[in-house]
C-alpha atoms as a PDB file:
ATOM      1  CA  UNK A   1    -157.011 124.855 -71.347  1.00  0.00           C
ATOM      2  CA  UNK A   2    -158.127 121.403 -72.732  1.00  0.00           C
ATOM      3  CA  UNK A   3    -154.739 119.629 -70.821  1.00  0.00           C
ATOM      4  CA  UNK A   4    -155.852 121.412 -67.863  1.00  0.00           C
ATOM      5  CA  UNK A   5    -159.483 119.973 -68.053  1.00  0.00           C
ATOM      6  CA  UNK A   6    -158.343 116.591 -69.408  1.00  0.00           C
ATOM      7  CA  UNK A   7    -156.084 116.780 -66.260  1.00  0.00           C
ATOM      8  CA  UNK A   8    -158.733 117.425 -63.900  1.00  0.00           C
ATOM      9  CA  UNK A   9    -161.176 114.713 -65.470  1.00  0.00           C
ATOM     10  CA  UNK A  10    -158.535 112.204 -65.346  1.00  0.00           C
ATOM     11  CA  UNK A  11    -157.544 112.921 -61.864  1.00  0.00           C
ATOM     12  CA  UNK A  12    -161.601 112.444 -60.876  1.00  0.00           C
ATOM     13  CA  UNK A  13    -161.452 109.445 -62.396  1.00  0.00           C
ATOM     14  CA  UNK A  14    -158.202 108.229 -59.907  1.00  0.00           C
ATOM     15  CA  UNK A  15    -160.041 109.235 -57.189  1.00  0.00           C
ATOM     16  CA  UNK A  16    -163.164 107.790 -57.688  1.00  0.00           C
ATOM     17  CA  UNK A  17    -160.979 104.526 -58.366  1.00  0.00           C
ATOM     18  CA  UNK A  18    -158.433 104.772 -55.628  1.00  0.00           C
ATOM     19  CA  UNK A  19    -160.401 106.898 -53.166  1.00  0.00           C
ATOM     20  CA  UNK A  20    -162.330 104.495 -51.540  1.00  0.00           C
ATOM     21  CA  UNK A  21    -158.902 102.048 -50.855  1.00  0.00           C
ATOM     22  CA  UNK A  22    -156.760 105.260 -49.994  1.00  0.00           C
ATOM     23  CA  UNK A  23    -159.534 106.189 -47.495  1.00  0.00           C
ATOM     24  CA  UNK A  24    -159.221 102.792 -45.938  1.00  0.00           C
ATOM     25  CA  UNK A  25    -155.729 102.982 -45.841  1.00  0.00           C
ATOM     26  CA  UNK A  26    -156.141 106.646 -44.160  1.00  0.00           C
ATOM     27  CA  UNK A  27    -158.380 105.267 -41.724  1.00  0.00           C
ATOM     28  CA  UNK A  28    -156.491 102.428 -40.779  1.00  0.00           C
ATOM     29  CA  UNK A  29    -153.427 104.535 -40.372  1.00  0.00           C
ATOM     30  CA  UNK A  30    -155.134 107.464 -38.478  1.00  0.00           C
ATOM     31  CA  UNK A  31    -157.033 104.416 -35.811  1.00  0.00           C
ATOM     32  CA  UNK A  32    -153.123 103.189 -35.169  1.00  0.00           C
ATOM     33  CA  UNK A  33    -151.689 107.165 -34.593  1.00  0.00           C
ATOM     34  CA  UNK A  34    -154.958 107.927 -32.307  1.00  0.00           C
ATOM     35  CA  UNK A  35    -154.551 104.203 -30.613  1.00  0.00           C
ATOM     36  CA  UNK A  36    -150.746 105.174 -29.546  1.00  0.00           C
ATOM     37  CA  UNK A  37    -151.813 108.487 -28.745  1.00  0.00           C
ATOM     38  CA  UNK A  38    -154.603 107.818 -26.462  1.00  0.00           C
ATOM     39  CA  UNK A  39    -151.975 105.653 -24.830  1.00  0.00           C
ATOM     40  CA  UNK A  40    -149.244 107.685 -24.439  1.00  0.00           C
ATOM     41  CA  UNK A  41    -151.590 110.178 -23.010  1.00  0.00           C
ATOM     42  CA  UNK A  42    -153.101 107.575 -20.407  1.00  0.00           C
ATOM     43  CA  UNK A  43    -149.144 106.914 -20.056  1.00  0.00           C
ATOM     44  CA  UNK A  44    -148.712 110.719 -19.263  1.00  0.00           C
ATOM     45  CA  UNK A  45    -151.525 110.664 -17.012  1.00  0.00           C
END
């Protein structure tokens, strides 16, 4: 039970470290997907 909640306290801590750069990343990568979607729609259209 202690591994379990040292787990879960180190994996808070890699979020609140990496979270705000993964969400970037995320972001960037989901603007590019709903850029080429828009325009393959428009495409459709």
């Amino acid at each position: 039970m202690s591994y379990y909640k040292q787990y879960i306290v180190y994996l808070k801590l890699f979020i609140f470290k990496k979270g705000r750069l993964l969400a970037s990343a995320l972001d960037r990568y989901w603007n590019f997907f709903y850029i080429c979607s828009c325009k393959s729609n428009v495409i459709q259209l």
